[in-house]
Protein backbone atom coordinates (compact mmCIF):
# COMPACT_ATOMS: atom_id res chain seq x y z
CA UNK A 1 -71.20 -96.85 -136.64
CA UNK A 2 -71.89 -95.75 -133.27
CA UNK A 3 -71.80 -92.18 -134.49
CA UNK A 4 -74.21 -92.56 -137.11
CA UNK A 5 -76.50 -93.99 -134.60
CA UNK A 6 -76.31 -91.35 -132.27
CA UNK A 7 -76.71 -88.67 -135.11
CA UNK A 8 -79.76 -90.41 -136.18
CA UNK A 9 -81.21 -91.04 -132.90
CA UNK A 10 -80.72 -86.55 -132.75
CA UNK A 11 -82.23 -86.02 -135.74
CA UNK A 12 -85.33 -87.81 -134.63
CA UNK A 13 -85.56 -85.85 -131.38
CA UNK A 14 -85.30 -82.51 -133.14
CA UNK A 15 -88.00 -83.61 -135.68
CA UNK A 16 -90.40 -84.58 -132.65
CA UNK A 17 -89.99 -81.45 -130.68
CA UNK A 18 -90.91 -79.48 -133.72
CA UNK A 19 -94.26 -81.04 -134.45
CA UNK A 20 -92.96 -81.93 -137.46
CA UNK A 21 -95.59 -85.46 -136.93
CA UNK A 22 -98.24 -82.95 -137.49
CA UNK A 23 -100.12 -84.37 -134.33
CA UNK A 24 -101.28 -81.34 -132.77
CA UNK A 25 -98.65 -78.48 -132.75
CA UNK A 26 -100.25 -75.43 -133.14
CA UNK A 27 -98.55 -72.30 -135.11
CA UNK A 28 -98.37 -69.01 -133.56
CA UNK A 29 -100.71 -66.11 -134.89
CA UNK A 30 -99.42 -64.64 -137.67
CA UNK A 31 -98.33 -60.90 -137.73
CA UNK A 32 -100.51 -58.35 -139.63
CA UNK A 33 -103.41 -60.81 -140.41
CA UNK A 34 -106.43 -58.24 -139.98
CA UNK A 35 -109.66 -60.02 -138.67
CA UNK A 36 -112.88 -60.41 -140.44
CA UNK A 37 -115.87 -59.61 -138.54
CA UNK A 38 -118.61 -62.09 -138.58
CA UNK A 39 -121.26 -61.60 -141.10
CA UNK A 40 -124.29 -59.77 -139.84
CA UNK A 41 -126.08 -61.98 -141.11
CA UNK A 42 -124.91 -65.44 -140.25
CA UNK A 43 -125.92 -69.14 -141.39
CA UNK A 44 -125.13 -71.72 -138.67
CA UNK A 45 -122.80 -74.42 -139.40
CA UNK A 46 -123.74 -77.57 -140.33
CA UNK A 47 -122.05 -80.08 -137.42
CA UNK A 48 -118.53 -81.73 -140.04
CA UNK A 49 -118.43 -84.96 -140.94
CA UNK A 50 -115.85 -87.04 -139.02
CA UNK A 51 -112.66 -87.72 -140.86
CA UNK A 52 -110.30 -90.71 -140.38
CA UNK A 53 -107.36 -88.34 -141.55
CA UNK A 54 -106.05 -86.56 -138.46
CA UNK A 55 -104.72 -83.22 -139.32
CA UNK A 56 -102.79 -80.18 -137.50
CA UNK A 57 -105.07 -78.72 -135.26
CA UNK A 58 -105.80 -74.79 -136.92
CA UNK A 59 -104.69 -71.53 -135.63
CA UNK A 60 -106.92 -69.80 -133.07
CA UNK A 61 -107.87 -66.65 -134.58
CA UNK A 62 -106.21 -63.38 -133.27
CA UNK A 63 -108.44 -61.56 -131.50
CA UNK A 64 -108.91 -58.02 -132.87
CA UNK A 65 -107.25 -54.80 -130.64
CA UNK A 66 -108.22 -51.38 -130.93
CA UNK A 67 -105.79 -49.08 -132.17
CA UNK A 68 -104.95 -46.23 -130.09
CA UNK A 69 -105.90 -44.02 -132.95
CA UNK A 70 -109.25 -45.30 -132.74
CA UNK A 71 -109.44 -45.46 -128.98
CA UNK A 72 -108.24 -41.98 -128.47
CA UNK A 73 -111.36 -40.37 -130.50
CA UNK A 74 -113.80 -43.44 -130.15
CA UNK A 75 -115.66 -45.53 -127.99
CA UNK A 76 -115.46 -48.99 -129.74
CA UNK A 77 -113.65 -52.19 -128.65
CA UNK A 78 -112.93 -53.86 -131.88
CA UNK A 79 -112.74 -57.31 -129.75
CA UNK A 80 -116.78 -56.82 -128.95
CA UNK A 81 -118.60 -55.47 -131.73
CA UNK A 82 -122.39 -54.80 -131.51
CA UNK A 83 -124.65 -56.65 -133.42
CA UNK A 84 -126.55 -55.20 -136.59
CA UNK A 85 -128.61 -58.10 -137.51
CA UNK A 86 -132.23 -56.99 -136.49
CA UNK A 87 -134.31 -59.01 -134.72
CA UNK A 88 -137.45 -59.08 -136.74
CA UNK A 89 -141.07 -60.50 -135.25
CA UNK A 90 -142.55 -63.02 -137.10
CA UNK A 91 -145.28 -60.93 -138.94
CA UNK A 92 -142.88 -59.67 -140.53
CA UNK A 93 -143.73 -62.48 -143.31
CA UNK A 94 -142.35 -63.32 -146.71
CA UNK A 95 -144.68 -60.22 -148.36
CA UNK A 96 -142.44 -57.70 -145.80
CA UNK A 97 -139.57 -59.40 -146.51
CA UNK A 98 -139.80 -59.47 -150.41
CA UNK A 99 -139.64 -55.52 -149.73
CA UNK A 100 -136.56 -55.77 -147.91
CA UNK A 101 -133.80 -53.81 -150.26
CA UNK A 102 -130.43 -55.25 -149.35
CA UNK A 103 -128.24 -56.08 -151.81
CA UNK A 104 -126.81 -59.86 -151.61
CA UNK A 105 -123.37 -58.05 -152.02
CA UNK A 106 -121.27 -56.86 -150.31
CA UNK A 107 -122.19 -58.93 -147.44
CA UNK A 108 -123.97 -57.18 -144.17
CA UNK A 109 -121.56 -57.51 -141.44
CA UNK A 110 -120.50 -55.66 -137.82
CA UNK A 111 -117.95 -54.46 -138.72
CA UNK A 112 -118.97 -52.45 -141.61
CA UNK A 113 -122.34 -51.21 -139.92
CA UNK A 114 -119.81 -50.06 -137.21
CA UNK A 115 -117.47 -47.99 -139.46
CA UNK A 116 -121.21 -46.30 -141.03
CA UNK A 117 -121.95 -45.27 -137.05
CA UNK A 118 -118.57 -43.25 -136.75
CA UNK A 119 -119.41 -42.22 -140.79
CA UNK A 120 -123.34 -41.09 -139.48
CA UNK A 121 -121.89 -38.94 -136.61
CA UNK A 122 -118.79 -38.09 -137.57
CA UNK A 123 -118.79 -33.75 -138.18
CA UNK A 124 -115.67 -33.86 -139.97
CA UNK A 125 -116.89 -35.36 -143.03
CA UNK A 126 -118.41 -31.88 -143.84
CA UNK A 127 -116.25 -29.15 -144.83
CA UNK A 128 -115.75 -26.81 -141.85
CA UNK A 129 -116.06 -29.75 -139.43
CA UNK A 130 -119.48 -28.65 -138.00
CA UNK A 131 -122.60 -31.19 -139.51
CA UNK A 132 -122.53 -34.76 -139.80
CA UNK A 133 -125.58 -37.19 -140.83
CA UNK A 134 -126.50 -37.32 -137.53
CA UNK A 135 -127.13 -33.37 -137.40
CA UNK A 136 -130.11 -33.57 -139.60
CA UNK A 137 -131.38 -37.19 -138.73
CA UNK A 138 -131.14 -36.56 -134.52
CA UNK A 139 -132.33 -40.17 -132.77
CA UNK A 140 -134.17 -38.44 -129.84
CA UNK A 141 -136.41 -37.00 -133.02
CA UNK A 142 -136.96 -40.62 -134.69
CA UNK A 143 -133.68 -39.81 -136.85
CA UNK A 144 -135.35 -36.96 -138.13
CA UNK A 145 -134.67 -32.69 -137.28
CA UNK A 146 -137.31 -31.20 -134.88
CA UNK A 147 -136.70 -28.19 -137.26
CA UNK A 148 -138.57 -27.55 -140.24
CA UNK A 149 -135.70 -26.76 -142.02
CA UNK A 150 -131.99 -28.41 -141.40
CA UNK A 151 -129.32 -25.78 -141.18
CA UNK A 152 -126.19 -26.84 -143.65
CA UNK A 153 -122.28 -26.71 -142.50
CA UNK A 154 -122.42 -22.57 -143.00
CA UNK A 155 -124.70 -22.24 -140.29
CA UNK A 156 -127.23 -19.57 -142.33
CA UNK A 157 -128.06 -21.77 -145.02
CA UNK A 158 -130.71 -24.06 -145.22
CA UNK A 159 -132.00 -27.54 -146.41
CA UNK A 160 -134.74 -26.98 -148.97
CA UNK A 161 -136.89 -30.04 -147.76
CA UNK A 162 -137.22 -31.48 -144.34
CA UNK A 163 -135.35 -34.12 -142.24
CA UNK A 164 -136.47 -37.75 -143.21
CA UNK A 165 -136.96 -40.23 -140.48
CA UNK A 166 -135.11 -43.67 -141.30
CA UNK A 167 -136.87 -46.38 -139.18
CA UNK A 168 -137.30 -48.83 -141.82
CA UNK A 169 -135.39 -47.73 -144.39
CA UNK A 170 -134.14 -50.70 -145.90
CA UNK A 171 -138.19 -51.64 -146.30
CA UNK A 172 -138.30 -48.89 -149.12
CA UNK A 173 -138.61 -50.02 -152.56
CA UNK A 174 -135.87 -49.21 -154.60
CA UNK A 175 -135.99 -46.14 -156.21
CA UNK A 176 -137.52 -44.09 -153.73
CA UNK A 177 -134.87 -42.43 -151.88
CA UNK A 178 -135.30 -38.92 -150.62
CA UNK A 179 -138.53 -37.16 -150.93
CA UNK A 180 -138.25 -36.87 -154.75
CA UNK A 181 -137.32 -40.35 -155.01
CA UNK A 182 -133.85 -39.17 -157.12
CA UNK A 183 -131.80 -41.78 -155.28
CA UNK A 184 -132.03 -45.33 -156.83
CA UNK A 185 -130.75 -46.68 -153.38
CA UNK A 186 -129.93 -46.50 -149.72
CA UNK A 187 -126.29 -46.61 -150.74
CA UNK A 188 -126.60 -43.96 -153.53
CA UNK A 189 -128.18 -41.79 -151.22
CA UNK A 190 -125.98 -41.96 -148.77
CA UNK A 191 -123.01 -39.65 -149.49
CA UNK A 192 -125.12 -37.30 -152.03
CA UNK A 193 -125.41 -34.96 -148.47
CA UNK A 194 -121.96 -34.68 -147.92
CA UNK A 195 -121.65 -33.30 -151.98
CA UNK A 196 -124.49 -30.80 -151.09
CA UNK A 197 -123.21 -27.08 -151.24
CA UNK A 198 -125.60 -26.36 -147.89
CA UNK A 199 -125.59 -29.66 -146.31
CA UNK A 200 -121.90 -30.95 -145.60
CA UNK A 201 -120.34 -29.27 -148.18
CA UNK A 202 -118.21 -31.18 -150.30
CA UNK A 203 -119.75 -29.97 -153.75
CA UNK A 204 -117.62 -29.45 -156.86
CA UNK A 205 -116.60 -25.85 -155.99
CA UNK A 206 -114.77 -27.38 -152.72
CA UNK A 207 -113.18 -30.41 -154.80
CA UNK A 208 -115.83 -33.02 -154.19
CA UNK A 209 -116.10 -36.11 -153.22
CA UNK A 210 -111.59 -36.71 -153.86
CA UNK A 211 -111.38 -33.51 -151.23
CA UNK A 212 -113.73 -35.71 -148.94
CA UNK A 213 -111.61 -39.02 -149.51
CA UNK A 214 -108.49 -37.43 -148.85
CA UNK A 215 -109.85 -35.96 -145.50
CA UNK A 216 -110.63 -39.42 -144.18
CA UNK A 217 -108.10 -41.05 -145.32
CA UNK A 218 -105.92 -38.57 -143.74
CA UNK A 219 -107.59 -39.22 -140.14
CA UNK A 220 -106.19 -41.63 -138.21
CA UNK A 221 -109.03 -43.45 -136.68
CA UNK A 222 -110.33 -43.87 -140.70
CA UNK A 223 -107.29 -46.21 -142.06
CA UNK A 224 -107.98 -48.63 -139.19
CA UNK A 225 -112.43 -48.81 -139.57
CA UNK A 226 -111.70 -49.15 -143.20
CA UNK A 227 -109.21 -52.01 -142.57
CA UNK A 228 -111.57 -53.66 -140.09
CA UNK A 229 -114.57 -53.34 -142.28
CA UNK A 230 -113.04 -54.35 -145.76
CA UNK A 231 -109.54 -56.10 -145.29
CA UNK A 232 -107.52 -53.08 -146.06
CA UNK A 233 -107.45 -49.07 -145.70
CA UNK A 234 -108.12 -47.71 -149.21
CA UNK A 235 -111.34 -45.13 -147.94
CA UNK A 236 -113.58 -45.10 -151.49
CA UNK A 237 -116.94 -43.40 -151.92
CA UNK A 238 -118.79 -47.23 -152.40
CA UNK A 239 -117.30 -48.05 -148.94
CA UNK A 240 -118.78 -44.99 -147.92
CA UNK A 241 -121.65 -45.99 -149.04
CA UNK A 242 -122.10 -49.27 -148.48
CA UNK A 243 -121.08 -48.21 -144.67
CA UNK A 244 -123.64 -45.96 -144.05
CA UNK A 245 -126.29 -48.11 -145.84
CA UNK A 246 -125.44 -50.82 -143.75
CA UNK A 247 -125.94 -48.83 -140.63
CA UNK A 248 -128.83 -47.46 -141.88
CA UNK A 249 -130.80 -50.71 -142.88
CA UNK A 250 -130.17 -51.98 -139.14
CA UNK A 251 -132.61 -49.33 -137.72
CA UNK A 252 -136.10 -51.40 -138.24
CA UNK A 253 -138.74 -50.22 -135.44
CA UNK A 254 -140.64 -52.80 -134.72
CA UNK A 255 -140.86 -52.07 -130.89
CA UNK A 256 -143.78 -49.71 -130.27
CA UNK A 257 -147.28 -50.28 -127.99
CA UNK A 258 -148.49 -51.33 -131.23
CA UNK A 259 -146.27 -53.85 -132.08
CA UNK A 260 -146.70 -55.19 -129.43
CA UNK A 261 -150.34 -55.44 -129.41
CA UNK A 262 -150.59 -56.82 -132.60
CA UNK A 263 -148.30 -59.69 -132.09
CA UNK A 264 -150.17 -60.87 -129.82
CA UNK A 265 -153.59 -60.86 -132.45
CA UNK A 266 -151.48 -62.18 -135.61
CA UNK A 267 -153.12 -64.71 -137.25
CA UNK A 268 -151.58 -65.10 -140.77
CA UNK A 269 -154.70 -67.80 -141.74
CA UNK A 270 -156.99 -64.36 -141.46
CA UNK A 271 -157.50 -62.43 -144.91
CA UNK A 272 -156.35 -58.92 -142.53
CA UNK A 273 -153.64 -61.59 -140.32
CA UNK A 274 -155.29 -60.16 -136.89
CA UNK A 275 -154.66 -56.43 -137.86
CA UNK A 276 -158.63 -55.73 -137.80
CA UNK A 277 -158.77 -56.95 -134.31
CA UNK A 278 -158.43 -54.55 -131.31
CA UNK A 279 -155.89 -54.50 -129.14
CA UNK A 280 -156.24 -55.58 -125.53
CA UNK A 281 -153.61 -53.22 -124.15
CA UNK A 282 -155.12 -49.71 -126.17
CA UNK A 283 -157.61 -46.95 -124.83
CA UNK A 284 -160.88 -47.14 -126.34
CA UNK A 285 -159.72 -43.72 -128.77
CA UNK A 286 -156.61 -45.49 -129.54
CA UNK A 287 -158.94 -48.87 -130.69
CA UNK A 288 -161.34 -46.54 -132.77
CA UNK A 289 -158.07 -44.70 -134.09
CA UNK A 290 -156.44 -48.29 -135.47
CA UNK A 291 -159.70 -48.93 -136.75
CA UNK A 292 -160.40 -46.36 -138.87
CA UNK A 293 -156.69 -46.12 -139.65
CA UNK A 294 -156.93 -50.07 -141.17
CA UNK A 295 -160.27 -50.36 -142.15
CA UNK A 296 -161.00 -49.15 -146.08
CA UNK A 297 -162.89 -46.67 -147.28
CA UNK A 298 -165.46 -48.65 -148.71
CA UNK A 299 -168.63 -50.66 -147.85
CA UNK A 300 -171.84 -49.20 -145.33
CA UNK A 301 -169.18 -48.72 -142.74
CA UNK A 302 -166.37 -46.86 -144.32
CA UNK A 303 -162.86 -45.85 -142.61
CA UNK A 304 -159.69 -43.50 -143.21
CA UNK A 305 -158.43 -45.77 -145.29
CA UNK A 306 -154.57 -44.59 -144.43
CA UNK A 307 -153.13 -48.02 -144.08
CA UNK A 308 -153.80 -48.34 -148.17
CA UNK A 309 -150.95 -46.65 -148.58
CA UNK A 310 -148.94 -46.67 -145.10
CA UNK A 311 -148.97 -50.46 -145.10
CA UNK A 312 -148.59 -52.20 -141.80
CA UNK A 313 -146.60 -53.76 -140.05
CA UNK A 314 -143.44 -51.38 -141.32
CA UNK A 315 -146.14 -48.57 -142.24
CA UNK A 316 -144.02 -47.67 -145.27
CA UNK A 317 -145.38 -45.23 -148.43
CA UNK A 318 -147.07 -48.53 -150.53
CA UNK A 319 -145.36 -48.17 -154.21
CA UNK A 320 -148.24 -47.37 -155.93
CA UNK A 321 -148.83 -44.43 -153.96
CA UNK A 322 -149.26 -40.90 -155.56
CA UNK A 323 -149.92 -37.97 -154.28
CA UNK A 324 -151.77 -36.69 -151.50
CA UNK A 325 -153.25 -33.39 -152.56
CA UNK A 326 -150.78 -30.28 -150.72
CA UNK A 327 -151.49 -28.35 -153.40
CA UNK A 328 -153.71 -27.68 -156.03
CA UNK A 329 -153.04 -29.38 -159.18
CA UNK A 330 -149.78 -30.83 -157.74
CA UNK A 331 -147.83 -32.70 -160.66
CA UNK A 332 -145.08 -33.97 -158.33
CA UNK A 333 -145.21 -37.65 -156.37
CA UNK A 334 -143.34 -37.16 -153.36
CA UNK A 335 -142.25 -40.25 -151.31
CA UNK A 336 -143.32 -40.86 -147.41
CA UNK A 337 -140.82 -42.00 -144.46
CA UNK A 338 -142.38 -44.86 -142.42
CA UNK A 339 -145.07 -43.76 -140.02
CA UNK A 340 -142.85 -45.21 -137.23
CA UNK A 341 -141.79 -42.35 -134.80
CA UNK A 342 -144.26 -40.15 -136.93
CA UNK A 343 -145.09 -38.17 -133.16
CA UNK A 344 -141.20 -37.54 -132.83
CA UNK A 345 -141.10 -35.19 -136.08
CA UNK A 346 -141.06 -32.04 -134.95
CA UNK A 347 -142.38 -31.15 -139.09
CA UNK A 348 -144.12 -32.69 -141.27
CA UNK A 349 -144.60 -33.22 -145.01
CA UNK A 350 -141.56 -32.66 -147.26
CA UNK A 351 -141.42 -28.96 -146.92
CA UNK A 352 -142.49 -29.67 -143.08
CA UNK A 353 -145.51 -27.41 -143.59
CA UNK A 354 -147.22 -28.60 -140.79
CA UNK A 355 -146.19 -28.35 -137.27
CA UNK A 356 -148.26 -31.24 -135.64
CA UNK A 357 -149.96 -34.62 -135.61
CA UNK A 358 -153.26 -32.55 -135.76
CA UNK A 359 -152.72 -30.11 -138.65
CA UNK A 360 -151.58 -33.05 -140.35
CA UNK A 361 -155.08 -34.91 -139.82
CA UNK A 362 -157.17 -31.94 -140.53
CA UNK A 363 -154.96 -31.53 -143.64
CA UNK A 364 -156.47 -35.31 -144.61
CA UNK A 365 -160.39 -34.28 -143.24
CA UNK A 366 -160.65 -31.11 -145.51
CA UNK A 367 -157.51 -29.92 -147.13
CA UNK A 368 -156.88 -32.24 -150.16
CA UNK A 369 -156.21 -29.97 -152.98
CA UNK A 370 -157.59 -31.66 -156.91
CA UNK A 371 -154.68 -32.45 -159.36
CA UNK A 372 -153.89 -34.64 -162.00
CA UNK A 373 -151.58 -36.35 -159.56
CA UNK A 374 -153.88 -36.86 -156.60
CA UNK A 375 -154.43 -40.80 -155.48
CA UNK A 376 -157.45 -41.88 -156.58
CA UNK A 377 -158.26 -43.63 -152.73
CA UNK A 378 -158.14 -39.90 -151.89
CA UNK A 379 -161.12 -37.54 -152.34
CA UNK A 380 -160.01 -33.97 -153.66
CA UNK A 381 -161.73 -31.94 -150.11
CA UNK A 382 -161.05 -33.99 -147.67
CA UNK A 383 -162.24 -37.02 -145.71
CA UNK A 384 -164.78 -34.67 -143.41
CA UNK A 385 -163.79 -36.41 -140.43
CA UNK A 386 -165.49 -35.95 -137.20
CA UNK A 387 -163.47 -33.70 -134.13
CA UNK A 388 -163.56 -37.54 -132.05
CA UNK A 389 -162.39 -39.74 -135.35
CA UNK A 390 -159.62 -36.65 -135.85
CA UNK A 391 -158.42 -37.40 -131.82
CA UNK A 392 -159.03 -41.06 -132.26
CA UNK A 393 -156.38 -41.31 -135.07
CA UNK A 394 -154.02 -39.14 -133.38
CA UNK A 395 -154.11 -41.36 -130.45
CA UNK A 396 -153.16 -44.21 -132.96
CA UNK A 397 -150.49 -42.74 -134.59
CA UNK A 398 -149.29 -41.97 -131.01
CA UNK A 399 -149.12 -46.03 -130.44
CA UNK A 400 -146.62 -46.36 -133.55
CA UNK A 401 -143.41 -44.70 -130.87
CA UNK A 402 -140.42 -47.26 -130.64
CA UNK A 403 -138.34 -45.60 -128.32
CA UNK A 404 -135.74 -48.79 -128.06
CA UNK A 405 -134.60 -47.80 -131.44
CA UNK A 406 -133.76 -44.39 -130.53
CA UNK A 407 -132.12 -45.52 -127.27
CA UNK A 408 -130.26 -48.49 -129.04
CA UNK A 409 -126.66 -47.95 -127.74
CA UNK A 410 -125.60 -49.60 -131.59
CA UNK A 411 -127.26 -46.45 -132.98
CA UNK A 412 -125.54 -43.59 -130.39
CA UNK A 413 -122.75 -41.15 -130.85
CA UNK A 414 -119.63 -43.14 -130.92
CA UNK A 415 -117.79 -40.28 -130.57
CA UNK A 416 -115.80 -39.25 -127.27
């Protein structure tokens, strides 16, 4: 009898020490259980409602390590992550937003934008290991080439079209990606360079996109991004994709001397919402330059009309855009980067014909060739702009610079 007691009396203090009660023993981490990163775009949680039912407190979550494979050949410290999620002013109001081209799915997170960076810059996604992304779209040139021309992976061959910036890419309709709008998305765009025989490379003759995918997969560093961003390491061209998009959506400019004048005169009870006013902190020629710049083309007191079709405050090509008279009886409709950055091009138009701000103003004042596909805001000659309104709206565009995007350390060369 005395035994069973004591055996009984055991059992109890084994159960106890275990946690067995439930109370508030807490499990250890458990092995191989890869993080998720939080969303980019997060929803804060609603406080819980209190529960009478007292349960076992939950595991803390392990906190992510870098592989050595990814610290070796990378600067990133999967425990800190930078954020993605842009910080967008408040005039950017529901009409900007309805232009706003993510997809609901997969969700926008760090993690993913991250893996894009080391995608954007990384040279060995072309064949020979010389070009990446970043080659053509350089941030000290507003993501764009200071080169007319972008020279592919051979080093002799050349792009056919210029260098598009991408501030405010993911304010582009859908459908308009690349200058000939052949793209029905960011993310479809996104891996057609590396499948370009001059770009990166990877075009049928040198096995495609399966010789690409084997090439990542077959770098160390790749396995473990891939794991971070999606849960496990299978490297596919729609992670690719949806990488690079992600990355690429995150660069909005919305931090340039005219930005920041104009959220100061924002008024979105006025028909214009303030963008009629002048701006305390301009010149006088940058004022006259954002006024004919905004102001339309009609009435006694006509302007330039531009920002018809470069619509503020993301000064994106407006859909219903055509075309803008390079040449006569032009068929084509070519598509427009965002006027953000526009003085950091080093060419401009698609085939980068022009060489500055100014030829591309005087192209405007008396160089708009007739053609069946000319905008009708647009006469065929020109605008016949004075030699002050030409300087004035140089001076604008000037005001349209966000050099915090370029600088953004989220945005730099990840690479060691």
């Amino acid at each position: 009898m005395m035994a069973r007691s004591f055996l009984s009396s055991l059992l109890l203090l084994l159960l106890t020490a275990c946690g067995g009660g439930g109370g508030g023993g807490s499990a250890s981490t458990p092995v191989g259980i890869t993080p998720t990163s939080t969303p980019a775009t997060s929803t804060p949680t609603a406080n819980p409602t209190p529960s009478t039912v007292v349960s076992s407190s939950p595991a803390p979550a392990a906190t992510p390590v870098t592989p050595k494979v990814v610290s070796d050949v990378l600067n990133l410290d999967f425990a800190a992550l930078l954020n993605y999620t842009p910080t967008l002013p408040n005039y950017y109001d529901v009409t900007v937003l309805a232009n706003d081209n993510t997809p609901a799915s997969p969700v926008a997170t760090d993690a993913i934008a991250t893996l894009g960076r080391v995608l954007f810059y990384d040279k060995n996604l072309s064949i020979n290991n010389t070009t990446a992304c970043a080659s053509c779209h350089q941030a000290s040139h507003g993501f764009s080439d200071p080169a007319r021309f972008s020279v592919g992976f051979s080093g002799t061959a050349f792009t056919s079209a210029h260098s598009m910036r991408l501030g405010n890419i993911r304010f582009y309709r859908p459908g308009s990606m690349f200058w000939d709008k052949r793209a029905a998305s960011v993310e479809l765009q996104a891996s057609q360079p590396i499948q370009n025989a001059v770009e990166m490379g990877f075009d049928v003759a040198h096995g495609g996109m399966s010789a690409l995918l084997s090439k990542a997969q077959a770098l160390g560093y790749y396995p473990e991004l891939f794991k971070l961003a999606y849960g496990d390491i299978a490297v596919t061209e729609p992670r690719i994709q949806t990488a690079l998009a992600q990355f690429e959506r995150a660069m909005v400019a919305s931090n340039s001397r005219w930005d920041a004048g104009y959220a100061l005169n924002y008024n979105p009870s006025l028909p214009d919402q303030g963008l009629g006013a002048p701006i305390a902190s301009f010149t006088a020629a940058e004022n006259r330059g954002r006024d004919l710049f905004m102001r339309g083309r009609g009435g006694a007191n006509p302007g330039a009309g531009c920002a018809a079709c470069h619509v503020p405050p993301t000064f994106v090509l407006a859909p219903n855009s055509k075309s803008n008279g390079l040449d006569l009886n032009e068929t084509r409709i070519f598509k427009s980067p965002s006027l953000k950055n526009i003085a950091l091009s080093g060419a401009f138009m698609h085939d980068g014909r022009f060489s500055t701000l100014a030829q591309v103003i005087e192209h405007y004042s008396s160089g708009i060739q007739a053609g069946t596909a000319l905008d009708a805001r647009l006469p065929a000659g020109g605008l016949n702009l004075t030699p002050t309104q030409k300087a004035d709206l140089e001076a604008f565009l000037l005001t349209l610079t966000d050099t915090q995007l370029n600088n953004d350390a989220k945005f730099a060369n990840p690479f060691k």
